[in-house]
C-alpha atoms as a PDB file:
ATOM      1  CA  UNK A   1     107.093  91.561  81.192  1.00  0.00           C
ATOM      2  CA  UNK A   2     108.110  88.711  83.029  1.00  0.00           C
ATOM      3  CA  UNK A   3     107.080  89.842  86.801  1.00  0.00           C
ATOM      4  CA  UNK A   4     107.904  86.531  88.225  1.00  0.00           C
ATOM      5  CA  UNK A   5     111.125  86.848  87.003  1.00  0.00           C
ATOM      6  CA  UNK A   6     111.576  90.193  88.217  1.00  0.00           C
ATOM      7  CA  UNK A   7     110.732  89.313  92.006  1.00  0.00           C
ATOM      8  CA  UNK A   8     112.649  86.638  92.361  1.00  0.00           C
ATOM      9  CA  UNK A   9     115.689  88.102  91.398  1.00  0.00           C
ATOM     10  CA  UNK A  10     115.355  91.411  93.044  1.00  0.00           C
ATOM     11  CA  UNK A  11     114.021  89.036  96.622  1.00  0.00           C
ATOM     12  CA  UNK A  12     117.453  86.810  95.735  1.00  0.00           C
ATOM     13  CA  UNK A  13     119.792  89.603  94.887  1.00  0.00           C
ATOM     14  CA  UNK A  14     118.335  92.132  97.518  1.00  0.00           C
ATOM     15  CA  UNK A  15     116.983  90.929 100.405  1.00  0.00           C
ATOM     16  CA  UNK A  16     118.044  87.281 100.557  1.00  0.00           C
ATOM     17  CA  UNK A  17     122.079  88.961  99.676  1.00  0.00           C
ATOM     18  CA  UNK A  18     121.757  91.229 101.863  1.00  0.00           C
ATOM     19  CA  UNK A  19     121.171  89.094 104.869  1.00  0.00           C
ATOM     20  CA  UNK A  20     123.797  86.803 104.041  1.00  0.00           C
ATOM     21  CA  UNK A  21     126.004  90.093 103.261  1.00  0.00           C
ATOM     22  CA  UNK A  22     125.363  92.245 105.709  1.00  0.00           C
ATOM     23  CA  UNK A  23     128.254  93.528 106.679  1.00  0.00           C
ATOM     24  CA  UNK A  24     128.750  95.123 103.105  1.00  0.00           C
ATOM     25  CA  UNK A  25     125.612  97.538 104.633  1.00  0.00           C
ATOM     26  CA  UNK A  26     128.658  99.348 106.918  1.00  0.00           C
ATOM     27  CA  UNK A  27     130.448  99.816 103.783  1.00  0.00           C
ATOM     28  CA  UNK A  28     127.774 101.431 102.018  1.00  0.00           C
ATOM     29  CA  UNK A  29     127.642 103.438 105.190  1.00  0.00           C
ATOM     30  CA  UNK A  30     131.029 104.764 106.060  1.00  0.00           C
ATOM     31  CA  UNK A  31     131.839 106.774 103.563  1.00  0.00           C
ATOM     32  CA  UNK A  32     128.522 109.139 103.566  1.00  0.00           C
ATOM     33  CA  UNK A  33     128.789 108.885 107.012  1.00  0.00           C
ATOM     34  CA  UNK A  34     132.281 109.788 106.780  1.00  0.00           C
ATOM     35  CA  UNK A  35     131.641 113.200 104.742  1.00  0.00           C
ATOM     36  CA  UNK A  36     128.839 113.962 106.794  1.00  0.00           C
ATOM     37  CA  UNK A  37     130.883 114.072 109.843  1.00  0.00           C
ATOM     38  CA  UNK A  38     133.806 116.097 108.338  1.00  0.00           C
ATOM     39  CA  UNK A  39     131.696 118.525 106.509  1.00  0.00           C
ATOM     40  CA  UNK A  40     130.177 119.411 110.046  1.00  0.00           C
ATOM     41  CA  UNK A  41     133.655 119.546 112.197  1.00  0.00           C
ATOM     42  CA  UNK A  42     135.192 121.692 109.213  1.00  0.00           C
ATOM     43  CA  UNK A  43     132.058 124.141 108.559  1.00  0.00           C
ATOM     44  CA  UNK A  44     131.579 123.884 112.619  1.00  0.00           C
ATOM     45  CA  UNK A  45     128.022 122.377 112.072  1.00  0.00           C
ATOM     46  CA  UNK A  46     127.088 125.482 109.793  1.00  0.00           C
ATOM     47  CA  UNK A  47     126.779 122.823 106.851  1.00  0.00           C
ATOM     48  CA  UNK A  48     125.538 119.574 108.685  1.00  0.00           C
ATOM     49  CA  UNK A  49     122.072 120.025 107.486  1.00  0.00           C
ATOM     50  CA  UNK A  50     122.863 120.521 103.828  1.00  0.00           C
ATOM     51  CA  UNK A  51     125.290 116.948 104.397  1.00  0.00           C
ATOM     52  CA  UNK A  52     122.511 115.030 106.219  1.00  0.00           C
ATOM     53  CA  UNK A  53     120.178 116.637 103.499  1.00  0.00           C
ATOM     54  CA  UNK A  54     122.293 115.046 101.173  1.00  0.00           C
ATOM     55  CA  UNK A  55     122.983 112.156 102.487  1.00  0.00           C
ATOM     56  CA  UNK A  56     120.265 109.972 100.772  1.00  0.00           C
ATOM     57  CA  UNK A  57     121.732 111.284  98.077  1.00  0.00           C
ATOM     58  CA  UNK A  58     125.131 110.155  97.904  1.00  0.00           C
ATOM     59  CA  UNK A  59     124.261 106.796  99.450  1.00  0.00           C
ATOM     60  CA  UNK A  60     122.127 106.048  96.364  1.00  0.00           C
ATOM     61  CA  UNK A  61     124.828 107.147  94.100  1.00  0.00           C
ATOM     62  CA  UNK A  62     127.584 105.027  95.877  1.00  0.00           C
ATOM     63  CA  UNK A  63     125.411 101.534  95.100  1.00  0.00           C
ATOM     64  CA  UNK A  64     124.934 102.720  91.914  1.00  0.00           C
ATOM     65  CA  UNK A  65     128.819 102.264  91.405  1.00  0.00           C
ATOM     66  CA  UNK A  66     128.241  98.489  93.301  1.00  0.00           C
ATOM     67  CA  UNK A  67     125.731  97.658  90.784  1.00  0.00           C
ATOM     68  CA  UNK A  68     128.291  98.249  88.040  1.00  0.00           C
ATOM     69  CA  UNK A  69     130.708  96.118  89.952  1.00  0.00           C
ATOM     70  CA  UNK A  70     128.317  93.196  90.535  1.00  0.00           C
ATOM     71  CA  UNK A  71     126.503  93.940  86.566  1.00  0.00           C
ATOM     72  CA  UNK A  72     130.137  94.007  85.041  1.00  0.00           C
ATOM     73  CA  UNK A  73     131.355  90.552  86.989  1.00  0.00           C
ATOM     74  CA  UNK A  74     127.142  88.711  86.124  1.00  0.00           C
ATOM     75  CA  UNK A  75     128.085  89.655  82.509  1.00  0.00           C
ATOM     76  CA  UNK A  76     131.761  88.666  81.985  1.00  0.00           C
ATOM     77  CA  UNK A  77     132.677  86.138  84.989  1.00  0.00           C
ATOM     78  CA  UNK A  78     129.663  84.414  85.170  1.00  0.00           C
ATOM     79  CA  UNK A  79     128.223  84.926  81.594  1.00  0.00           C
ATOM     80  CA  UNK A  80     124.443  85.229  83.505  1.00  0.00           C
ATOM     81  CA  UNK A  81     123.535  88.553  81.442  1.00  0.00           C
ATOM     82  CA  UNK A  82     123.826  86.106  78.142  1.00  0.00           C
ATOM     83  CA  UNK A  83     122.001  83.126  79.734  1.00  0.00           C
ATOM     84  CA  UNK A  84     118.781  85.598  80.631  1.00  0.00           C
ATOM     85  CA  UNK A  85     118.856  87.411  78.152  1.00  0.00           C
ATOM     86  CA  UNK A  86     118.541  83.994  75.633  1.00  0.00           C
ATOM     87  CA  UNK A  87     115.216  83.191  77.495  1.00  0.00           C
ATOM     88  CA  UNK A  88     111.908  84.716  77.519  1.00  0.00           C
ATOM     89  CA  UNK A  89     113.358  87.103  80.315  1.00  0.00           C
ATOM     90  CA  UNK A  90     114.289  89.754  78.249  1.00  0.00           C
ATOM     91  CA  UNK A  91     117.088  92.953  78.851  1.00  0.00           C
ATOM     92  CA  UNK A  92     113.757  95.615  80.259  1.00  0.00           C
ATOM     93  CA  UNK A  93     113.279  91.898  82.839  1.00  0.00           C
ATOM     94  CA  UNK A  94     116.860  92.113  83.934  1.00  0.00           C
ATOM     95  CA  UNK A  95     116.926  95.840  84.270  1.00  0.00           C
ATOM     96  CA  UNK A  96     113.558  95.898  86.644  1.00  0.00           C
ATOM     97  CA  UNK A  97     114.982  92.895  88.431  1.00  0.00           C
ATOM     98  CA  UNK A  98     118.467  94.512  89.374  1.00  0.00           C
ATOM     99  CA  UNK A  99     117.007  98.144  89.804  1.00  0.00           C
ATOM    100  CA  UNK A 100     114.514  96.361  92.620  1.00  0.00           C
ATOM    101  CA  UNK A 101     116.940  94.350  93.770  1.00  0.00           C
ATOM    102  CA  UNK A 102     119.115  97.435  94.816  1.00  0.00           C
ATOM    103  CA  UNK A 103     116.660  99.174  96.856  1.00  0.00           C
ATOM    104  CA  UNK A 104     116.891  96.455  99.890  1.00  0.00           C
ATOM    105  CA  UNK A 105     120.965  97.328  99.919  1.00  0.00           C
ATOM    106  CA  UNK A 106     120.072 101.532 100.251  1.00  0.00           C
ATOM    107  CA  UNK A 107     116.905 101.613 102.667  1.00  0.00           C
ATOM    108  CA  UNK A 108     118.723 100.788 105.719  1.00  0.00           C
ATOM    109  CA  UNK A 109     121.254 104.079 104.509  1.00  0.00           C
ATOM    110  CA  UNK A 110     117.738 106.179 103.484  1.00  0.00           C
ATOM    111  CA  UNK A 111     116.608 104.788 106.956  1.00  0.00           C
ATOM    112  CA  UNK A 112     119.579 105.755 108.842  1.00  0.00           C
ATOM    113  CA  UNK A 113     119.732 109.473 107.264  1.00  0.00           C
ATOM    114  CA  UNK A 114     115.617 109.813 108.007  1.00  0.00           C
ATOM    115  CA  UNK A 115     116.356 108.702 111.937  1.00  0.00           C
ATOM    116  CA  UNK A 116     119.316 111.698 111.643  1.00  0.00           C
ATOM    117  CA  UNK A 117     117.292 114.493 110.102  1.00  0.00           C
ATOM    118  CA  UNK A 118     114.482 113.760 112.772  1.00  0.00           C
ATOM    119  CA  UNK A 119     117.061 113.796 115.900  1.00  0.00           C
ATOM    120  CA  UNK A 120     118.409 117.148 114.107  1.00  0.00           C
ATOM    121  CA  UNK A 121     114.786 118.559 114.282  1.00  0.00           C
ATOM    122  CA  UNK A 122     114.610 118.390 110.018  1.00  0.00           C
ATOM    123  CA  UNK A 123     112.094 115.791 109.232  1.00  0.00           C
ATOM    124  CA  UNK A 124     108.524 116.466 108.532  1.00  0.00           C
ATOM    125  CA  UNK A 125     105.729 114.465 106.585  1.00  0.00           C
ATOM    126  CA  UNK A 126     106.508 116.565 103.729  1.00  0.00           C
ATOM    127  CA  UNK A 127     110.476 116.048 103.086  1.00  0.00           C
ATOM    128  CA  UNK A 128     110.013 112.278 104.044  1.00  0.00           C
ATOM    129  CA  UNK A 129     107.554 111.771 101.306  1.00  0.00           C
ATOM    130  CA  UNK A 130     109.618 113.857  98.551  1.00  0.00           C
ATOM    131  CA  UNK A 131     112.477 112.591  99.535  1.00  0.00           C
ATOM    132  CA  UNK A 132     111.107 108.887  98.502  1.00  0.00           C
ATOM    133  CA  UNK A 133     110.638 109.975  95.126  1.00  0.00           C
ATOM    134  CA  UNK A 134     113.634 111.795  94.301  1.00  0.00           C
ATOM    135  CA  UNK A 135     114.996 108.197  95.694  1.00  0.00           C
ATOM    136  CA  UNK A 136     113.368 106.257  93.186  1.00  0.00           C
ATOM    137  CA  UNK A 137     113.591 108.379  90.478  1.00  0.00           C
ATOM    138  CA  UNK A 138     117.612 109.008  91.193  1.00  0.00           C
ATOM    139  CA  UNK A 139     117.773 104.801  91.737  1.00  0.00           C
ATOM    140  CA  UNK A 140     116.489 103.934  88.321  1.00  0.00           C
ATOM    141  CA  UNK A 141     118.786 106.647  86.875  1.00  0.00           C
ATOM    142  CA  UNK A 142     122.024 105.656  88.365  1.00  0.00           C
ATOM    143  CA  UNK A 143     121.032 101.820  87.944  1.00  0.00           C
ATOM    144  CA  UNK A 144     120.894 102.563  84.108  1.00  0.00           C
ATOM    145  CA  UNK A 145     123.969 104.205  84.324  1.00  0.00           C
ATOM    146  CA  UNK A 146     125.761 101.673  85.726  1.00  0.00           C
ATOM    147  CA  UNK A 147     124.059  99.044  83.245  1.00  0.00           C
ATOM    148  CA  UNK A 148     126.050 101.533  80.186  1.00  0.00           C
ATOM    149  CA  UNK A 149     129.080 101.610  82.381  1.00  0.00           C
ATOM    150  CA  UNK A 150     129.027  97.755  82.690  1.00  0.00           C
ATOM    151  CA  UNK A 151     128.482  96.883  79.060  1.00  0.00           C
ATOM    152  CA  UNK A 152     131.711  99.241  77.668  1.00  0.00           C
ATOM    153  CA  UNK A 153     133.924  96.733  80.415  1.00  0.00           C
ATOM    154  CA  UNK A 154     135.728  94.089  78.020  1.00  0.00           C
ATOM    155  CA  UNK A 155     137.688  93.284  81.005  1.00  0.00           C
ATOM    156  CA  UNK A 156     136.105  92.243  85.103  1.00  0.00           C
ATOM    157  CA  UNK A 157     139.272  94.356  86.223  1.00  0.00           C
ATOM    158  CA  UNK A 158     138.898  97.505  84.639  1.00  0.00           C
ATOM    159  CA  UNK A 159     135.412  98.146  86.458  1.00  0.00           C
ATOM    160  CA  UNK A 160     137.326  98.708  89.606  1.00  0.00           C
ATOM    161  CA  UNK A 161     138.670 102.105  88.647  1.00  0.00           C
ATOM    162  CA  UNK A 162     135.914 103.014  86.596  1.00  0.00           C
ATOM    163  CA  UNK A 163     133.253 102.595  89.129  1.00  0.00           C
ATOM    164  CA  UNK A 164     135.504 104.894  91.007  1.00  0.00           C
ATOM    165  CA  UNK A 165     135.178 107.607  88.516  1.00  0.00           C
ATOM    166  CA  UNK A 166     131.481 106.892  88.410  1.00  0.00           C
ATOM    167  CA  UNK A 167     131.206 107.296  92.348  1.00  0.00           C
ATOM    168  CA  UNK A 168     132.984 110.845  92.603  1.00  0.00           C
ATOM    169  CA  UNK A 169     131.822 112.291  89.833  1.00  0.00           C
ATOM    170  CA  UNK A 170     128.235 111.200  90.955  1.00  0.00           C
ATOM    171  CA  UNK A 171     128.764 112.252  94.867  1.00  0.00           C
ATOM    172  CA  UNK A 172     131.492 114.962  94.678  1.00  0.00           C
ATOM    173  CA  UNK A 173     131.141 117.393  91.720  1.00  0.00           C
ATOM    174  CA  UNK A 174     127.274 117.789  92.533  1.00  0.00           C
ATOM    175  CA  UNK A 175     126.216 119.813  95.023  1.00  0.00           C
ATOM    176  CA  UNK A 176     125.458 116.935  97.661  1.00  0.00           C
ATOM    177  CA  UNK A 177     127.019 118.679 100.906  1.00  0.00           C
ATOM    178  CA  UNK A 178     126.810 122.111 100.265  1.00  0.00           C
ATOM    179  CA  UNK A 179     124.418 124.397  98.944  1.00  0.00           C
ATOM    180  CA  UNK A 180     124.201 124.700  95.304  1.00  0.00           C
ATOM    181  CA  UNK A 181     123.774 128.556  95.343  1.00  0.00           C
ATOM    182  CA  UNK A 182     127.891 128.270  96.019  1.00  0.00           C
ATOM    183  CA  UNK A 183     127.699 127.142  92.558  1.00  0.00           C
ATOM    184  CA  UNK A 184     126.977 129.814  89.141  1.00  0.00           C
ATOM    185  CA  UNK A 185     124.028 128.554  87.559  1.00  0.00           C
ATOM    186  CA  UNK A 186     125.158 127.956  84.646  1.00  0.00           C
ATOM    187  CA  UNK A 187     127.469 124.972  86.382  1.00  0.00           C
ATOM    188  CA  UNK A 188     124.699 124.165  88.408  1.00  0.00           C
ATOM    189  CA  UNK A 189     122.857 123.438  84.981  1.00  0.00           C
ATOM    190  CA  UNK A 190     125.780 121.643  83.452  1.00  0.00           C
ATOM    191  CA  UNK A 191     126.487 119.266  86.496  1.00  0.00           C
ATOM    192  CA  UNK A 192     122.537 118.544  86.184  1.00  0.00           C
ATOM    193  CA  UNK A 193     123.738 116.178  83.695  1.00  0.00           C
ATOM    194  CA  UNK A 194     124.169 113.932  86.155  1.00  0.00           C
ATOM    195  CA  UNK A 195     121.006 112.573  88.061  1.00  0.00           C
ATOM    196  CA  UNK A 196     122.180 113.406  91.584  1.00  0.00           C
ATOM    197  CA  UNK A 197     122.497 117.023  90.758  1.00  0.00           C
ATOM    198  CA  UNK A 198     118.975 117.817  90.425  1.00  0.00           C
ATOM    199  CA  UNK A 199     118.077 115.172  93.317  1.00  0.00           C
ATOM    200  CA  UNK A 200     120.334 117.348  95.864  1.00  0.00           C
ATOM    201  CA  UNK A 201     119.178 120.760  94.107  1.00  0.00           C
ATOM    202  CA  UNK A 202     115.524 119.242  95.041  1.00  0.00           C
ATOM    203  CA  UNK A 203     116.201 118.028  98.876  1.00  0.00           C
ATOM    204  CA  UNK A 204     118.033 121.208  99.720  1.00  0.00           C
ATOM    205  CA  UNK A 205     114.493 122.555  98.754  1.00  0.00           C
ATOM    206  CA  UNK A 206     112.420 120.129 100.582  1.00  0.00           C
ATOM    207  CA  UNK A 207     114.665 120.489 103.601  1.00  0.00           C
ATOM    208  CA  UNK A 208     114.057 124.355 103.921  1.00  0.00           C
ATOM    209  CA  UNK A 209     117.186 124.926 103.041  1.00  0.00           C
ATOM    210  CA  UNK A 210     117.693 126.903 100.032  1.00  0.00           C
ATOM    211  CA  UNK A 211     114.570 127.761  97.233  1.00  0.00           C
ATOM    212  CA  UNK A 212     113.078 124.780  96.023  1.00  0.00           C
ATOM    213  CA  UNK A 213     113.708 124.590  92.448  1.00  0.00           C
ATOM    214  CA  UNK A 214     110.836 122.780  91.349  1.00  0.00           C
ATOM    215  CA  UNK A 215     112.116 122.390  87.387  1.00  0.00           C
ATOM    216  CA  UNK A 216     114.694 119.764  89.144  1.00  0.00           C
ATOM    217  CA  UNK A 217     111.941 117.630  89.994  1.00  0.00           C
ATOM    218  CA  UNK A 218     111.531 117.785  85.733  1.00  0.00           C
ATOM    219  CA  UNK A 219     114.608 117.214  85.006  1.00  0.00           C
ATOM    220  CA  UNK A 220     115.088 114.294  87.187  1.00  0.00           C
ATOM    221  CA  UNK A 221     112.129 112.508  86.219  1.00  0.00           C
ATOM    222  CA  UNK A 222     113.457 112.886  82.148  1.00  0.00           C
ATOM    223  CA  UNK A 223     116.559 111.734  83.230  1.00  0.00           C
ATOM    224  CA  UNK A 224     115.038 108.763  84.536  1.00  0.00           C
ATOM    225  CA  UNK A 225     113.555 107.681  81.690  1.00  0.00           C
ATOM    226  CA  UNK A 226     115.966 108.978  79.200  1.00  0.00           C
ATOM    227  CA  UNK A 227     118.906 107.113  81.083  1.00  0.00           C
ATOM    228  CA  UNK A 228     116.301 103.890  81.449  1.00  0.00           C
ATOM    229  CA  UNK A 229     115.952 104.113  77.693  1.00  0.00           C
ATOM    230  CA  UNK A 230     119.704 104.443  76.369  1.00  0.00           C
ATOM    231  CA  UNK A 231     120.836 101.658  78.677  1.00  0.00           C
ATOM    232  CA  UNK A 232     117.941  99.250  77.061  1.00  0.00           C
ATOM    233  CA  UNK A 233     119.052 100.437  73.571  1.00  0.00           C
ATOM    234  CA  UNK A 234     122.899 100.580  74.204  1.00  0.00           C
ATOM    235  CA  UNK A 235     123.874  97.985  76.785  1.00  0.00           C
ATOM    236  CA  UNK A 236     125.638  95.246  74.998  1.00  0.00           C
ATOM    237  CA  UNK A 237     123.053  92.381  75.976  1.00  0.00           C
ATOM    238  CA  UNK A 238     125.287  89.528  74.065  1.00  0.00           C
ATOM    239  CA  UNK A 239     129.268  88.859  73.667  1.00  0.00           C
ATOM    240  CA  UNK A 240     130.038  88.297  69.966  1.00  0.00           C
END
């Protein structure tokens, strides 16, 4: 594993992009932010907790669809996936490198929500420190995602609608802002297919707010490395 490689690019393509990009951090911002504040007027605050809850959530999900914007443009505009992956920096190098390199882009979003569940009386020790591993365990899941989402683009411009897709189906069908007991369980099990199911099963849990159904935290963690695994194997690392 080439670790020098894997700093550098996530310090250049993280923190160095986001301080020269900043103002892409509102956009990341506005449309959890946006939910969050329409889910309270409409459920008259009765589901604010379950959105702010969530809202780690869906802000991890949303970069994920980024990262298959900026993966699918590296690979076919700028031909850097085939450069790296020629050199002793191999595909598992790249993958570690843009995984890391994502987390500068969502902490100022997990940051944010944190500052919200503590002025909402929410936040203890406990849910903080969960919370951070259902965010790194739902971060390398949804960056491997977006790695096989990347690789099936022959074309820059189709990504656009696909990453769409990708968002809503990640943030929307899932039980992010509401509680997932609204949901039978046997399409509460089906939508667990994707990784932010059981990641806002498990903080409705760790927020108190419905049972905490631990087997998520399983689930999650498989997911993880299942979804890590199929985009080393099936990402297509080379144009032919």
């Amino acid at each position: 594993m080439n670790l020098r490689y894997v700093a550098g690019y996530a310090w250049f393509a993280g923190v160095h992009s986001v301080k020269e990009n900043y103002p892409y951090l509102i956009a990341h911002l506005a449309l959890p932010l946006s939910l969050i504040f329409i889910v309270g007027v409409l459920s008259h605050g009765a589901l604010l907790p379950f959105a702010l809850a969530g809202g780690t959530v869906m802000a991890i999900a949303s970069d994920g669809a980024g990262t298959a914007q900026e993966l699918t443009y590296l690979r076919l505009e700028y031909m850097y996936q085939d450069f790296i992956v020629a050199t002793k920096t191999g595909p598992i190098d790249y993958m570690l490198g843009e995984i890391f390199a994502g987390l500068p882009w969502v902490t100022p979003s997990i940051i944010l929500y944190f500052a919200l569940d503590a002025v909402y009386g929410m936040l203890t020790l406990y849910n903080l420190v969960m919370t951070l591993i259902v965010s790194v365990l739902l971060v390398v899941s949804v960056s491997s995602l977006a790695f096989l989402l990347s690789s099936r683009m022959k074309h820059a411009r189709l990504i656009g609608p696909y990453s769409l897709i990708f968002s809503y189906a990640m943030t929307v069908l899932p039980p992010t802002f509401y509680p997932f007991n609204y949901l039978p369980r046997w399409l509460v099990t089906t939508l667990a297919v994707f990784p932010t199911t059981p990641a806002a099963v498990l903080e409705q849990g760790f927020f108190g707010l419905e049972p905490t159904a631990w087997y998520m935290l399983g689930i999650l963690a498989l997911e993880a490395l299942v979804y890590f695994a199929m985009a080393r194997s099936f990402t297509r690392w080379r144009e032919k």
